[in-house]
C-alpha atoms as a PDB file:
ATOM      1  CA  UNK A   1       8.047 127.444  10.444  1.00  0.00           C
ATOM      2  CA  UNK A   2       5.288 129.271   8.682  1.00  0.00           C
ATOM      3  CA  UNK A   3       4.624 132.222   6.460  1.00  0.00           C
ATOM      4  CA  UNK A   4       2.604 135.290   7.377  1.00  0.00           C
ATOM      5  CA  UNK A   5      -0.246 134.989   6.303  1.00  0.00           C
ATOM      6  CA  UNK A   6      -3.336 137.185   6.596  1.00  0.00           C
ATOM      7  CA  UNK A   7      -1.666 137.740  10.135  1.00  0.00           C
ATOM      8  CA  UNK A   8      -2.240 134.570  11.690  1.00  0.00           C
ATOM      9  CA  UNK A   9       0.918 133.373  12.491  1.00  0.00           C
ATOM     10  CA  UNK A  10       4.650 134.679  12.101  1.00  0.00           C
ATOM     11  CA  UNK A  11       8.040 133.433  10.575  1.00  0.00           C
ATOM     12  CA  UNK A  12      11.390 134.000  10.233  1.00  0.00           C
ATOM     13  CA  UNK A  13      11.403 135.853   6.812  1.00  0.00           C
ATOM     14  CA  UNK A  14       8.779 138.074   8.639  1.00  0.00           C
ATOM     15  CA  UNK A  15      11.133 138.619  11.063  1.00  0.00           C
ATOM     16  CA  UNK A  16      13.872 139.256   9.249  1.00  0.00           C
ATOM     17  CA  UNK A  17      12.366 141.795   7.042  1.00  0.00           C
ATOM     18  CA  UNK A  18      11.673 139.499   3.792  1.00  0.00           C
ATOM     19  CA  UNK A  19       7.716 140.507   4.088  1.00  0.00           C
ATOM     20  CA  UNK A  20       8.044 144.191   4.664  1.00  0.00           C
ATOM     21  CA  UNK A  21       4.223 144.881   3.981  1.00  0.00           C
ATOM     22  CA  UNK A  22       1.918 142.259   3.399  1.00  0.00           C
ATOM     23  CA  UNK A  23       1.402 141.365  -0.327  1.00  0.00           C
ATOM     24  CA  UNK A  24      -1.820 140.494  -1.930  1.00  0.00           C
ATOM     25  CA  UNK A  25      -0.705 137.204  -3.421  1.00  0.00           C
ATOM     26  CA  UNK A  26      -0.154 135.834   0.172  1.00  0.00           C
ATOM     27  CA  UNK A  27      -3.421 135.537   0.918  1.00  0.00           C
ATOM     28  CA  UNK A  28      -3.869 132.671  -2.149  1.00  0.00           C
ATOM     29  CA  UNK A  29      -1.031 130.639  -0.447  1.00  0.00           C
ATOM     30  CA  UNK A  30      -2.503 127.344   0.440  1.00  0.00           C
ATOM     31  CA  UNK A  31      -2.924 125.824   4.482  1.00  0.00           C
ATOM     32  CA  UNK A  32      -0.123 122.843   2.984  1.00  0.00           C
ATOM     33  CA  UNK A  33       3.184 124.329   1.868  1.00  0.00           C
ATOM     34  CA  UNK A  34       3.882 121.272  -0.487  1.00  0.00           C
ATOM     35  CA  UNK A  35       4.987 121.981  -3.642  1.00  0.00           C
ATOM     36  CA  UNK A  36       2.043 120.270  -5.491  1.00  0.00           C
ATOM     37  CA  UNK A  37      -0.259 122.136  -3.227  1.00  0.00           C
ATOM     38  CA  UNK A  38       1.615 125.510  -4.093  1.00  0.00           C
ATOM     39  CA  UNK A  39       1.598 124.975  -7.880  1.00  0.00           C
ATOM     40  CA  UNK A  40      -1.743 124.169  -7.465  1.00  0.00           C
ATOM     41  CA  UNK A  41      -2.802 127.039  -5.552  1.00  0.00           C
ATOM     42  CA  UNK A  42      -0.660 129.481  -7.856  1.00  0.00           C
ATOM     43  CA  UNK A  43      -2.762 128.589 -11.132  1.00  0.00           C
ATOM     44  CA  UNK A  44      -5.260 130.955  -9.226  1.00  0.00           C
ATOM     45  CA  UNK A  45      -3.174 133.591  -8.078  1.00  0.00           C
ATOM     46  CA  UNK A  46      -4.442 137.314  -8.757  1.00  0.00           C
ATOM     47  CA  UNK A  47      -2.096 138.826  -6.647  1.00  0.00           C
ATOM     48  CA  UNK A  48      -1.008 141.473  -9.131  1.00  0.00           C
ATOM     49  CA  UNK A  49      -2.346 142.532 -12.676  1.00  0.00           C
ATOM     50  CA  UNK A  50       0.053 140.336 -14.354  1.00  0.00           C
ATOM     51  CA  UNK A  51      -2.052 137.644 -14.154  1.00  0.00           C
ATOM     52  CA  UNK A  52      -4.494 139.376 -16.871  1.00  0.00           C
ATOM     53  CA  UNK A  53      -2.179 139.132 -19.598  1.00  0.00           C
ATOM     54  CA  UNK A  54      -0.229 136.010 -19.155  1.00  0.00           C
ATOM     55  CA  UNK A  55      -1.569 132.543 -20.594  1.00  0.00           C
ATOM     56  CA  UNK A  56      -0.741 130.810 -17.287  1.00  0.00           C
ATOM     57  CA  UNK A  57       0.915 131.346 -13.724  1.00  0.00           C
ATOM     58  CA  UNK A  58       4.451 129.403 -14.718  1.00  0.00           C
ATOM     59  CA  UNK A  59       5.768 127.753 -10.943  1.00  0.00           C
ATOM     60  CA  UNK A  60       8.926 126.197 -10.232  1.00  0.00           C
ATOM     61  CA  UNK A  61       9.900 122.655 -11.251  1.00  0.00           C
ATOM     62  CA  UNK A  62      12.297 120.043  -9.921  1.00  0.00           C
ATOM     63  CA  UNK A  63      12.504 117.482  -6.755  1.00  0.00           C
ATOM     64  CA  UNK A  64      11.406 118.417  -3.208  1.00  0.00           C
ATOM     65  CA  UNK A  65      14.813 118.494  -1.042  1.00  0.00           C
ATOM     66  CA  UNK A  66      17.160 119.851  -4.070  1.00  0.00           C
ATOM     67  CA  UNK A  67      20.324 120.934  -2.844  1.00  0.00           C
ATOM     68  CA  UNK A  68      20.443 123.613  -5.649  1.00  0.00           C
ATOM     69  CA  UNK A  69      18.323 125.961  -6.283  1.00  0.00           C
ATOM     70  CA  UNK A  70      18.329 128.628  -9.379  1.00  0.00           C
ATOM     71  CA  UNK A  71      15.947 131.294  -9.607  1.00  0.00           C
ATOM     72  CA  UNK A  72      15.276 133.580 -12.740  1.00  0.00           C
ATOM     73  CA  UNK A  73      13.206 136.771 -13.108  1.00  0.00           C
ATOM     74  CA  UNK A  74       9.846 135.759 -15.340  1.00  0.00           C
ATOM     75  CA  UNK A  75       8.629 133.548 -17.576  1.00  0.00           C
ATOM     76  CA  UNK A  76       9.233 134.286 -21.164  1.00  0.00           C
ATOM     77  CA  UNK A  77       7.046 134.011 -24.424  1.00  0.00           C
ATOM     78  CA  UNK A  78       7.533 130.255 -24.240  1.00  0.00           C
ATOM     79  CA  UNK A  79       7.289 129.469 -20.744  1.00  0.00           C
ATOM     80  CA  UNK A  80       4.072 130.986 -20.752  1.00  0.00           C
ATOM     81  CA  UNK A  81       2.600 128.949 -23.549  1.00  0.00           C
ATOM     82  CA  UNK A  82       4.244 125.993 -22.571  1.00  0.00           C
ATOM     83  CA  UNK A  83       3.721 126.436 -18.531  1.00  0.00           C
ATOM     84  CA  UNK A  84       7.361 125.005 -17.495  1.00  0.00           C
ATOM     85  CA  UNK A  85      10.391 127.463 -16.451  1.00  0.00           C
ATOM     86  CA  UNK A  86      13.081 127.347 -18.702  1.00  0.00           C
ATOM     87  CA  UNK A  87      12.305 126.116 -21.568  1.00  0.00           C
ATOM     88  CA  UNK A  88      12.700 128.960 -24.308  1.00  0.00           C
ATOM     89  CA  UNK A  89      16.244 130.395 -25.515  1.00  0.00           C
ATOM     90  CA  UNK A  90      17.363 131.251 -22.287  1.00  0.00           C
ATOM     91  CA  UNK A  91      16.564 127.808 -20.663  1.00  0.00           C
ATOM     92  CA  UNK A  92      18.369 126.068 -23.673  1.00  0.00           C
ATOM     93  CA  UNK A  93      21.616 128.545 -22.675  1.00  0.00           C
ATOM     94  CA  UNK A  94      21.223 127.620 -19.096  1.00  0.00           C
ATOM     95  CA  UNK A  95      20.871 123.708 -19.922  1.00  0.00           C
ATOM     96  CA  UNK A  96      23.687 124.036 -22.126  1.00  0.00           C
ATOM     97  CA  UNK A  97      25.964 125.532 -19.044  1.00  0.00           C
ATOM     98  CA  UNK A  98      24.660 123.339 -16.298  1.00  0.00           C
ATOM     99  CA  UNK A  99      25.666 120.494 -18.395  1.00  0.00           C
ATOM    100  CA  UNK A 100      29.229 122.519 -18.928  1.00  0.00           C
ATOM    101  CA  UNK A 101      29.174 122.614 -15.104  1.00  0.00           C
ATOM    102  CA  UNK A 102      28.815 119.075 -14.504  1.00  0.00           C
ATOM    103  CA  UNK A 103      25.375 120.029 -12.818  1.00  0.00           C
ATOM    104  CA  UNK A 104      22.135 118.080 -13.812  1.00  0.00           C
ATOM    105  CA  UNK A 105      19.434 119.999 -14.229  1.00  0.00           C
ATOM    106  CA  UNK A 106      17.500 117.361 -13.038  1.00  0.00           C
ATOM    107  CA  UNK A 107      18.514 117.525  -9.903  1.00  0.00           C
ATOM    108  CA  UNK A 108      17.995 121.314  -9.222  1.00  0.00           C
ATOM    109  CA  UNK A 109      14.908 122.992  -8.705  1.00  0.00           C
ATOM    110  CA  UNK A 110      14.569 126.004 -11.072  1.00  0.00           C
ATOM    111  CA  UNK A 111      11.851 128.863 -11.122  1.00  0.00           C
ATOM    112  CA  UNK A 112      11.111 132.273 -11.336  1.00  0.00           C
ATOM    113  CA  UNK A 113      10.580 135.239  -8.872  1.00  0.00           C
ATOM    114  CA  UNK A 114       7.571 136.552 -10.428  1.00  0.00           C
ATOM    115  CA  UNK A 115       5.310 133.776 -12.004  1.00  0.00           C
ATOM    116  CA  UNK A 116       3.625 135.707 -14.616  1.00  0.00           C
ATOM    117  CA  UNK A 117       4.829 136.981 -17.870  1.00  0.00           C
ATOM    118  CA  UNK A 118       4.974 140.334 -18.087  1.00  0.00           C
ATOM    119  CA  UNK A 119       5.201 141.339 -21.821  1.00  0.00           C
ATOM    120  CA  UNK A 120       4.077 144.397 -24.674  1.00  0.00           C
ATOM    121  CA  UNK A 121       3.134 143.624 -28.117  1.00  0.00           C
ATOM    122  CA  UNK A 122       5.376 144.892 -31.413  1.00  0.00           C
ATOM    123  CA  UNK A 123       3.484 143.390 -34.021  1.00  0.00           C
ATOM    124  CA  UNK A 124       2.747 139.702 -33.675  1.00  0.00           C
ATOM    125  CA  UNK A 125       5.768 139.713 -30.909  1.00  0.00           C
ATOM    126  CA  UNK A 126       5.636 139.849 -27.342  1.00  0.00           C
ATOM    127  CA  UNK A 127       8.007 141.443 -26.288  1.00  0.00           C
ATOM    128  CA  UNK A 128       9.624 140.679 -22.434  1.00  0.00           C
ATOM    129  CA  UNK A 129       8.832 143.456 -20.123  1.00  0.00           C
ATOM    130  CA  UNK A 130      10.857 143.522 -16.814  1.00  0.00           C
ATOM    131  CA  UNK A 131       8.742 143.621 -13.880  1.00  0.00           C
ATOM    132  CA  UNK A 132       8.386 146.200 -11.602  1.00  0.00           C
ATOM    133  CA  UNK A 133       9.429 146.914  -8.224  1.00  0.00           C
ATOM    134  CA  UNK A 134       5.738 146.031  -6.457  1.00  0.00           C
ATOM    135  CA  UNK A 135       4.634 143.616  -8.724  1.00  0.00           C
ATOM    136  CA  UNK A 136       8.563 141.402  -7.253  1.00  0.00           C
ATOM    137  CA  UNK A 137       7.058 142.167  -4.356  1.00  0.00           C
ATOM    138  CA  UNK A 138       3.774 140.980  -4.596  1.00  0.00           C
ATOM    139  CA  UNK A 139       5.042 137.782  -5.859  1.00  0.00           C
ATOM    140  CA  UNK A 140       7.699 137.002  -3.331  1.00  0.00           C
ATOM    141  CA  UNK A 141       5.503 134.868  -1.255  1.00  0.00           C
ATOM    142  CA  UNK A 142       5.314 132.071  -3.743  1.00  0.00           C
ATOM    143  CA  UNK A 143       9.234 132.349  -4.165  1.00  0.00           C
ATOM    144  CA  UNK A 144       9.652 131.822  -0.028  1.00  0.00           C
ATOM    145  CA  UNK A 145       7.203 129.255   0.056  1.00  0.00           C
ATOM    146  CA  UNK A 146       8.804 127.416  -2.969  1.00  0.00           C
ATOM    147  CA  UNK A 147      12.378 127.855  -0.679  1.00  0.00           C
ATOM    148  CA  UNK A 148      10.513 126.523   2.503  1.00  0.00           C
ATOM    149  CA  UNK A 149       9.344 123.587   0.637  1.00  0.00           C
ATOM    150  CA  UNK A 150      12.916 122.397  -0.577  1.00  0.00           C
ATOM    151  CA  UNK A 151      15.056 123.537   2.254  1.00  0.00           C
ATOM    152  CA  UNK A 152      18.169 123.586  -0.657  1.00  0.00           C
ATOM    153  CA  UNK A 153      21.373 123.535   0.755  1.00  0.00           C
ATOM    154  CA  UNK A 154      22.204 126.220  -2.043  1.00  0.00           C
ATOM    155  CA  UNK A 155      20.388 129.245  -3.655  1.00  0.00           C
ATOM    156  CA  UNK A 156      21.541 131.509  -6.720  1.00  0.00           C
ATOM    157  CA  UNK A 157      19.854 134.450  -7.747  1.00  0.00           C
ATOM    158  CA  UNK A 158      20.271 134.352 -11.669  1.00  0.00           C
ATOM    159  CA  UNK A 159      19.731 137.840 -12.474  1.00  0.00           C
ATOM    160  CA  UNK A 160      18.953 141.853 -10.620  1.00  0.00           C
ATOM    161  CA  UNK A 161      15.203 140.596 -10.103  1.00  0.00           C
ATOM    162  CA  UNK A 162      16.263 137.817  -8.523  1.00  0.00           C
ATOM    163  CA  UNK A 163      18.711 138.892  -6.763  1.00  0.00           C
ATOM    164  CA  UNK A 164      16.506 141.769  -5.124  1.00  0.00           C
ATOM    165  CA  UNK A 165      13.396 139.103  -4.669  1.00  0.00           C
ATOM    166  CA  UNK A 166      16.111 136.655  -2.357  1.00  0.00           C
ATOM    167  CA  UNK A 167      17.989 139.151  -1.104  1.00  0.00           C
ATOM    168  CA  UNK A 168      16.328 142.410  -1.226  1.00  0.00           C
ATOM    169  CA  UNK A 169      17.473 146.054  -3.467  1.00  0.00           C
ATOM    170  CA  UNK A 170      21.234 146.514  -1.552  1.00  0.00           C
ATOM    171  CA  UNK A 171      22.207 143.010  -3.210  1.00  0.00           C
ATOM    172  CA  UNK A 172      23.699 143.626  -7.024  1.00  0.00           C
ATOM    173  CA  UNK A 173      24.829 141.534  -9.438  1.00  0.00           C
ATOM    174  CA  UNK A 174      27.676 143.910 -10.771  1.00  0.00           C
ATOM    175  CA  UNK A 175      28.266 144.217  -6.709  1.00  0.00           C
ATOM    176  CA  UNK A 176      28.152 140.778  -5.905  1.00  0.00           C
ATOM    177  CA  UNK A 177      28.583 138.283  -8.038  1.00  0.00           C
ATOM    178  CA  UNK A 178      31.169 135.815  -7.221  1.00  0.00           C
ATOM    179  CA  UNK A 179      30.913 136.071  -3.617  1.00  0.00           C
ATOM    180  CA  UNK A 180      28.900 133.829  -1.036  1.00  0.00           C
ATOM    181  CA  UNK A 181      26.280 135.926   0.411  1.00  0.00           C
ATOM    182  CA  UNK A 182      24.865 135.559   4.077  1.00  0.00           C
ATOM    183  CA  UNK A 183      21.261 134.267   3.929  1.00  0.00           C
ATOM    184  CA  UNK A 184      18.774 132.517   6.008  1.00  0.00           C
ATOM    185  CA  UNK A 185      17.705 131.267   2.877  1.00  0.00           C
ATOM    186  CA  UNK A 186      20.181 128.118   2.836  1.00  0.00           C
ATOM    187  CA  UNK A 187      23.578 127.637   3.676  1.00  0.00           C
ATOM    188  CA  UNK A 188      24.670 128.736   0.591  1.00  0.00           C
ATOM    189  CA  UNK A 189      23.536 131.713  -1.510  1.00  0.00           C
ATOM    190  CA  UNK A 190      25.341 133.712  -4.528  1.00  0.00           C
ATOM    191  CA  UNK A 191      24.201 135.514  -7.464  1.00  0.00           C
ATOM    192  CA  UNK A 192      24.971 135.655 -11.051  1.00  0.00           C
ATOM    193  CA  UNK A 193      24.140 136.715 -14.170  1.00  0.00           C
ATOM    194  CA  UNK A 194      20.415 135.852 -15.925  1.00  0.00           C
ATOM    195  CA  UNK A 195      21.442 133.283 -19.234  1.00  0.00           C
ATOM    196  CA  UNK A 196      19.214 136.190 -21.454  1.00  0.00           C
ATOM    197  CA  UNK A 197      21.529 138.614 -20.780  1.00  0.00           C
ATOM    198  CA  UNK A 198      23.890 136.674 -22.379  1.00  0.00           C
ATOM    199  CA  UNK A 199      21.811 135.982 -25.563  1.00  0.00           C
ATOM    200  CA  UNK A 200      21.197 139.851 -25.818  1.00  0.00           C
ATOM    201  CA  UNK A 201      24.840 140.380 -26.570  1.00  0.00           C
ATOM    202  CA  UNK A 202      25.886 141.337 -30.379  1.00  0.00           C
ATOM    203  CA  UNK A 203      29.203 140.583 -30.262  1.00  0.00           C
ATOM    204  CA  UNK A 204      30.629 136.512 -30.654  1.00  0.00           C
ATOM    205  CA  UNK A 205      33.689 137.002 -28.379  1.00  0.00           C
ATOM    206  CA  UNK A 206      31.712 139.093 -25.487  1.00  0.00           C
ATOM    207  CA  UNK A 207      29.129 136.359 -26.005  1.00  0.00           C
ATOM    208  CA  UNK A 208      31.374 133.640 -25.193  1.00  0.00           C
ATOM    209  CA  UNK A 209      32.939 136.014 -22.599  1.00  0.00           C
ATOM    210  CA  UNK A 210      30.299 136.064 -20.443  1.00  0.00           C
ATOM    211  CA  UNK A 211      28.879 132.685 -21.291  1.00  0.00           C
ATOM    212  CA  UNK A 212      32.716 131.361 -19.668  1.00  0.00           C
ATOM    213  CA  UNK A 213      31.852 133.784 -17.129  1.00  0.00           C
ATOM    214  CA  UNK A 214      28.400 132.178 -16.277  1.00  0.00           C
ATOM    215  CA  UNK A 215      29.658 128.375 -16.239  1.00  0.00           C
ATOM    216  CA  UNK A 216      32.499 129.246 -13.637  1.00  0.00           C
ATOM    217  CA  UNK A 217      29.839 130.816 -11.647  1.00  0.00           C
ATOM    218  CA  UNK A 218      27.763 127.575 -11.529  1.00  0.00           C
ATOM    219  CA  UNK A 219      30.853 125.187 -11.357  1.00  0.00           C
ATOM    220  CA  UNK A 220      31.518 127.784  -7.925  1.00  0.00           C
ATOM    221  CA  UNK A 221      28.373 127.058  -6.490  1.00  0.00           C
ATOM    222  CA  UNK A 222      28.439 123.108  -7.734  1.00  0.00           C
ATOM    223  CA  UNK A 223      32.099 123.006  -5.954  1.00  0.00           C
ATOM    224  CA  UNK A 224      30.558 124.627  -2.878  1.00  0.00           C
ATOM    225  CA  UNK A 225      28.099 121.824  -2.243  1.00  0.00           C
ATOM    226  CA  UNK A 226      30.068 118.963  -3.138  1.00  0.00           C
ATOM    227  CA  UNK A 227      32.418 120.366  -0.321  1.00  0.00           C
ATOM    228  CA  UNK A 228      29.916 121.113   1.941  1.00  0.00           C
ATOM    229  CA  UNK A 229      28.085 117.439   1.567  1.00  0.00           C
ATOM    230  CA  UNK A 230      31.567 115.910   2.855  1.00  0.00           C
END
């Protein structure tokens, strides 16, 4: 099972529409879909201008054969200094309900579907930017390659960009969430909401709302697998 790639060979997600067009970044894809190879090869990816403003490409992170996948939108401000997904405000949130869960983030493989940040400046800020419609695209090969290489038995789009890099634009959040969706991705694939979009909330009791909201979503999906691994 292979990617296309500069039209030498053919795959499923080809097939099934996950490669509409072929996207610049593909080409940087390395001959070994390992994930050392592919976080490797992504430190000199130029497959869209985001690149030219970020610090560093940020890949994924966890064991090869994870049963559990999460994927996020972008690295933020600290993720790109620090080069690991997941480790700024939002990560902390995310830890925090994992752990509520009774997942171990250790276990999971978490990343991003685009691999740059994409960010303005206000000030001595950078502010988050979210990315746009081509530049999801033209960092979805990374994201299938980074699925090929840990065959998980579950995927869960954290998140719209997400959600439309997995699944493509029909799949919503506000649609979808709480449902299993039908995937060739893994046996297994919902969506929920991004942890940020919990931390941009004002108010203590929607906060905690939402933040309930997000940890039944990820006991779902932990429930799922222990169930299916029976």
């Amino acid at each position: 099972m292979r990617l296309w790639v500069g039209g030498r060979c053919g795959s499923y997600f080809h097939c099934l529409g996950y490669l509409p067009d072929m996207s610049s970044a593909a080409e940087y894809l390395p001959e070994k879909l390992s994930l050392k190879a592919l976080e490797e090869a992504s430190q000199g990816c130029r497959g869209c201008d985001l690149y030219k403003d970020a610090t560093q490409t940020v890949f994924g992170e966890g064991p090869k054969g994870a049963r559990l996948m999460l994927v996020g939108e972008q690295p933020g401000d600290k993720e790109d200094q620090e080069g690991e997904p997941f480790v700024g405000p939002a990560g902390r949130l995310l830890d925090r309900a994992l752990e509520e869960a009774g997942i171990d983030r250790r276990e999971a493989y978490v990343t991003n579907a685009v691999k740059h940040f994409k960010w303005k400046p206000r000030g001595n800020r950078r502010l988050h930017q979210t990315p746009r419609a081509g530049e999801i695209e033209a960092c979805k090969p990374w994201l299938q390659a980074e699925v090929q290489a840990v065959r998980p038995a579950a995927v869960l789009a954290m998140g719209a960009t997400a959600a439309r890099s997995l699944f493509g634009p029909k799949v919503k959040v506000t649609k979808d969430r709480g449902r299993p969706l039908d995937s060739p991705l893994a046996p297994l694939a919902a969506v929920t909401i991004h942890p940020s979009a919990i931390l941009r909330l004002r108010e203590h009791d929607e906060r905690e709302a939402e933040f309930a909201g997000f940890v039944a979503d990820l006991e779902a999906v932990g429930s799922a697998l222990r169930n299916a691994a029976r």
